[in-house]
N, C-alpha and C. Protein backbone atom coordinates (compact mmCIF):
# COMPACT_ATOMS: atom_id res chain seq x y z
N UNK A 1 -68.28 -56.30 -48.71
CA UNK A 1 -66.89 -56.10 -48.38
C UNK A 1 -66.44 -57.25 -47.48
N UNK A 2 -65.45 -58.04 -47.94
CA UNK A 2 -64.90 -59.02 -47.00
C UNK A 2 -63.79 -58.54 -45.73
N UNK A 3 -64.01 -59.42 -45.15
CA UNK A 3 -63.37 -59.09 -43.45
C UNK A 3 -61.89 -58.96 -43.70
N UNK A 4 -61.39 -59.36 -45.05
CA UNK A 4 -60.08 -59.09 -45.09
C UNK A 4 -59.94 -57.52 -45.41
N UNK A 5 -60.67 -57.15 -46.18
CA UNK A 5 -60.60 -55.88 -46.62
C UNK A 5 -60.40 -54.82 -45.51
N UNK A 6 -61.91 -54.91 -44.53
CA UNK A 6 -61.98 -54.23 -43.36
C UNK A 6 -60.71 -54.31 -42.90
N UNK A 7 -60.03 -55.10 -42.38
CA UNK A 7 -59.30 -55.33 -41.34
C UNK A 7 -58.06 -54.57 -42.12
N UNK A 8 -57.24 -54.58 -43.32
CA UNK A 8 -56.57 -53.77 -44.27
C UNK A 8 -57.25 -52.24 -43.80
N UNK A 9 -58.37 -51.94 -43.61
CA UNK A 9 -58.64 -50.70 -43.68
C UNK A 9 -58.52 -50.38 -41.92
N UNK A 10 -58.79 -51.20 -41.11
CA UNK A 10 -58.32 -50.95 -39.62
C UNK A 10 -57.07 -50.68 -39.54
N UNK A 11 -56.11 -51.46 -40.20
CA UNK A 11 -54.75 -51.46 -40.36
C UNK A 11 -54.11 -50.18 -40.41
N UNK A 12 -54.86 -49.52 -41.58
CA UNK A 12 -54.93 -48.39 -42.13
C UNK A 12 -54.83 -47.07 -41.33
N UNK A 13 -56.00 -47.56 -40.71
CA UNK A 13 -56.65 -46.19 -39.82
C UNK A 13 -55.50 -46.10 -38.41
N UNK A 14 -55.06 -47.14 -37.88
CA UNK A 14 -54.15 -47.23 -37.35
C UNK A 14 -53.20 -46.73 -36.94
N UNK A 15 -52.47 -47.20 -38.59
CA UNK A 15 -50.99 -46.37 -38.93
C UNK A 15 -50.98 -44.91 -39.13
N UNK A 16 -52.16 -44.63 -39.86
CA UNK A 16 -52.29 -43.13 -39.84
C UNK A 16 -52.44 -42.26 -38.39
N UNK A 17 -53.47 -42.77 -37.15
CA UNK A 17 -53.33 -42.09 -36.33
C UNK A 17 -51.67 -42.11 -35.52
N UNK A 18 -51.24 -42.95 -36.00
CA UNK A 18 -49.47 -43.15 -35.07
C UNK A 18 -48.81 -41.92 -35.82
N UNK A 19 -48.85 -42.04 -37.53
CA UNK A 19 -48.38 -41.49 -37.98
C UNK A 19 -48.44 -39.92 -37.75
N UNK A 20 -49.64 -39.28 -37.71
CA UNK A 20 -50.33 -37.97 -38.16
C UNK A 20 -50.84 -37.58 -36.21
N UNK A 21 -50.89 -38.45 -35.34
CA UNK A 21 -51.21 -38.06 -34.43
C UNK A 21 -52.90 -38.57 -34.04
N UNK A 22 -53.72 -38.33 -33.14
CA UNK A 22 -54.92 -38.12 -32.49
C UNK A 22 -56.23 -37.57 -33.02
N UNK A 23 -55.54 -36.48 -33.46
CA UNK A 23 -56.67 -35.76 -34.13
C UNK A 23 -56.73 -35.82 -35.65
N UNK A 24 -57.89 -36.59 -35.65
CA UNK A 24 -58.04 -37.12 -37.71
C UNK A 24 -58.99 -36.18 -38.41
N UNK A 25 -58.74 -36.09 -39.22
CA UNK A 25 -59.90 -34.94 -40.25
C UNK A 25 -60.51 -36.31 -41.37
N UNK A 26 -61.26 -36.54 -41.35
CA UNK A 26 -61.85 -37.41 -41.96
C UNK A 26 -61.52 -37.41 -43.63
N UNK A 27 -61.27 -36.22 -43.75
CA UNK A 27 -60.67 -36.18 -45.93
C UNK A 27 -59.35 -36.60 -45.44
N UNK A 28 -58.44 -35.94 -44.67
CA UNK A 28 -57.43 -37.04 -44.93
C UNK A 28 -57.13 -38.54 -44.58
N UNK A 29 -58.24 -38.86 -43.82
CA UNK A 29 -58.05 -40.34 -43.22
C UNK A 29 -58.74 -41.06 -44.63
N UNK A 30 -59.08 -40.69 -45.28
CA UNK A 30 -59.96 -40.89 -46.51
C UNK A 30 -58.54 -41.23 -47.67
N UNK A 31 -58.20 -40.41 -47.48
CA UNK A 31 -57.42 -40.18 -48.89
C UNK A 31 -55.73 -41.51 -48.47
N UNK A 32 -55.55 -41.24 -47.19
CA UNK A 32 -54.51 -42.46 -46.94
C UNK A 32 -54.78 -43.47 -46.48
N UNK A 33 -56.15 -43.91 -46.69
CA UNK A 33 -56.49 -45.03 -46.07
C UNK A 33 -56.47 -45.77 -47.93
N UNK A 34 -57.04 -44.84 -48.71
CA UNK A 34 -57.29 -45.45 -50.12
C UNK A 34 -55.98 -45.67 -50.67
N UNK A 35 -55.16 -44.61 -50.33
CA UNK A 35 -53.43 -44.48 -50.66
C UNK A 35 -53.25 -46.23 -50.56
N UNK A 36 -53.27 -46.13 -48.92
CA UNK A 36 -51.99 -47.63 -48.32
C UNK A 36 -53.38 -48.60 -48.71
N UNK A 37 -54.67 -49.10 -49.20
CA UNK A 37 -55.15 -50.15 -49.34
C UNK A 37 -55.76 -50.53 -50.66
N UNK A 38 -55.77 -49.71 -51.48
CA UNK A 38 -56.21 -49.55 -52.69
C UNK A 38 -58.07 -49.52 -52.72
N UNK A 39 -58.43 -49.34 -51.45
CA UNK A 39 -59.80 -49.34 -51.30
C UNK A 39 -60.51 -48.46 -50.88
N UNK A 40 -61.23 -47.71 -51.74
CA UNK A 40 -62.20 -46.71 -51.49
C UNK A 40 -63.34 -46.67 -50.28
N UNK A 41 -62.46 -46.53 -48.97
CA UNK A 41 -63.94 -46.92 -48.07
C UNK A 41 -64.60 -45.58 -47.81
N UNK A 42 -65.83 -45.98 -47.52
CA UNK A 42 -66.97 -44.66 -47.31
C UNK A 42 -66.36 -43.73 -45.88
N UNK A 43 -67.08 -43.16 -46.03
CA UNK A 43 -66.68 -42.18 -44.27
C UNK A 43 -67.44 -42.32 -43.17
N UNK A 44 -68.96 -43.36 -43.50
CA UNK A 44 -70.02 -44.30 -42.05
C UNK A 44 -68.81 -45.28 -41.87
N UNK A 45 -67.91 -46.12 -43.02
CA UNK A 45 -67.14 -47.25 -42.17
C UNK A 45 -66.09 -46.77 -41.38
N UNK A 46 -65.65 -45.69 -41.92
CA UNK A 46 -63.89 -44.89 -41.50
C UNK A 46 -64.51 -44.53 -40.08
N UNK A 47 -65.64 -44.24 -40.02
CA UNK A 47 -66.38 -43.55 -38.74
C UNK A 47 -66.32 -44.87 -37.69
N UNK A 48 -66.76 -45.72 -38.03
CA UNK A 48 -67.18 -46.76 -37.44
C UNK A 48 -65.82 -47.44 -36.87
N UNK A 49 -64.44 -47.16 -37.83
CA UNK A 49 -63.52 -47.83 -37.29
C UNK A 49 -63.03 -47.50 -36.56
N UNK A 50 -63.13 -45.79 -36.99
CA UNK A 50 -62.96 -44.78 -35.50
C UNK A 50 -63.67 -44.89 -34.36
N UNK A 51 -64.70 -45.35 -33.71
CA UNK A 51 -65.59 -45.09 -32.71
C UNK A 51 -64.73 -46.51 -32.21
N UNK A 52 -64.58 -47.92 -32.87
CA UNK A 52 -64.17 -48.76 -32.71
C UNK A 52 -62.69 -48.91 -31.95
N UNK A 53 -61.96 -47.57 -31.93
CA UNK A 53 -60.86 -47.34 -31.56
C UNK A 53 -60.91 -46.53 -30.05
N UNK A 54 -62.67 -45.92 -29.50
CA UNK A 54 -62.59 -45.20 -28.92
C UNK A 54 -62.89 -43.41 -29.14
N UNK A 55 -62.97 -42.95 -30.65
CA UNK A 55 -63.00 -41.97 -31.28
C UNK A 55 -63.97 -41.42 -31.06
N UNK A 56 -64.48 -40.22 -30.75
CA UNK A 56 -65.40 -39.65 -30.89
C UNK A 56 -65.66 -38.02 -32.22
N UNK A 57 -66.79 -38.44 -32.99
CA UNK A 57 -67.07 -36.66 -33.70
C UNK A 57 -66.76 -35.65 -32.91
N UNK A 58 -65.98 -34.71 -33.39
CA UNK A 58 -65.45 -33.75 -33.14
C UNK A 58 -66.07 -32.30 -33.31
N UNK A 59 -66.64 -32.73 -34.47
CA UNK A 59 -67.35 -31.53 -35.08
C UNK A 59 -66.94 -31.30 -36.74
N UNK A 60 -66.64 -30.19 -37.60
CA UNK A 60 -66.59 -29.58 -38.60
C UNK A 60 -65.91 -28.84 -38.51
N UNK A 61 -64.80 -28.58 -39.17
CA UNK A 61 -63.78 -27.33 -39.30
C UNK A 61 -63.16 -27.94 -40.73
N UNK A 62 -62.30 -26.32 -41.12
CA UNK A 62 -62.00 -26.01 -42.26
C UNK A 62 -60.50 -26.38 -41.98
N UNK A 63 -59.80 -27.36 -43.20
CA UNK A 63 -58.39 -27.28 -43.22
C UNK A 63 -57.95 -26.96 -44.48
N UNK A 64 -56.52 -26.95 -44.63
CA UNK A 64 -55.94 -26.64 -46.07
C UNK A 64 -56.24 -27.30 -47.00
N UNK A 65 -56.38 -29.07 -46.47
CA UNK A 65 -56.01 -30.18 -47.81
C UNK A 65 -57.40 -30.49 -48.53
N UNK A 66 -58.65 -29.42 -48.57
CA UNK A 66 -59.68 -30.03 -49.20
C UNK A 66 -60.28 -28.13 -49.36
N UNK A 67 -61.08 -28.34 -50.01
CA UNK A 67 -62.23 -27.26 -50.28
C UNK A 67 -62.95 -27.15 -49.23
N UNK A 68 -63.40 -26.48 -48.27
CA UNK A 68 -64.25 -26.45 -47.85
C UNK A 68 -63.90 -27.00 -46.12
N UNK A 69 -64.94 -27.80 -46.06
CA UNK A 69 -64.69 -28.09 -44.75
C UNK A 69 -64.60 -29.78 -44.13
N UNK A 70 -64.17 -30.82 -43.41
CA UNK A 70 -64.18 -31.63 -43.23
C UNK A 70 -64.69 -31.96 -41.68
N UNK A 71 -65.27 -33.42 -41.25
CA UNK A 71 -65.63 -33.71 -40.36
C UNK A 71 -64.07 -34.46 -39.45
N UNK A 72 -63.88 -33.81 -37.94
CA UNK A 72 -62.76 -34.51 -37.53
C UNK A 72 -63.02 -35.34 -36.30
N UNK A 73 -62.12 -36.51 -36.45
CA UNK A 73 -62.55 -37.03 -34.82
C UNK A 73 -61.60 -37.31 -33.82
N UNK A 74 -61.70 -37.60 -32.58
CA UNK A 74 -60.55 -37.02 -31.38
C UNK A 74 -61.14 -38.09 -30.16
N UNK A 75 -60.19 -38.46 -30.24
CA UNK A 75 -59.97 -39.65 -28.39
C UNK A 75 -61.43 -38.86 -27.69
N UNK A 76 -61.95 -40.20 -27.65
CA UNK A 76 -62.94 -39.80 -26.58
C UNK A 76 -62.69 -39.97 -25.30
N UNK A 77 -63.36 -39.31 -23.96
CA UNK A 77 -62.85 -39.56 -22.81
C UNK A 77 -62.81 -40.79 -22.27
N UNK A 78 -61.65 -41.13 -21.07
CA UNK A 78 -61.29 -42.34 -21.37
C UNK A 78 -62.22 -42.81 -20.36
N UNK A 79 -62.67 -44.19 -20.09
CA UNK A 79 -63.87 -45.04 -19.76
C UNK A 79 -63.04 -45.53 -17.93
């Protein structure tokens, strides 16, 4: 994956937390990150861009927009 790509997908992750708020559920940071970049990234990089932002795992809980259950992540305490 080239550094342009990543950085499209930082972009990404970005706009969505401005957009949607703090608290990310990982299927949907998934699904609008592929929306706005046309790139299927995994959920170790989406993770990674998150921690990169400060993010910390949240845990597992169940929302509407998927089957089942998703992993979410949330502002870690601040340094």
């Amino acid at each position: 994956m080239s550094e342009v790509d990543k950085n499209k997908g930082r972009d990404a992750v970005r706009a969505y937390i401005a957009q949607h708020g703090p608290i990310v559920p990982m299927a949907d940071l998934r699904s609008y990150v592929r929306d706005r970049t046309s790139i299927d990234f995994g959920g170790p990089t989406l993770a990674a861009f998150l921690r990169a932002y400060g993010y910390v795992r949240d845990g597992v809980r169940k929302i509407d927009t998927c089957p089942g259950q998703t992993v979410f992540y949330v502002p870690g305490p601040a340094s």
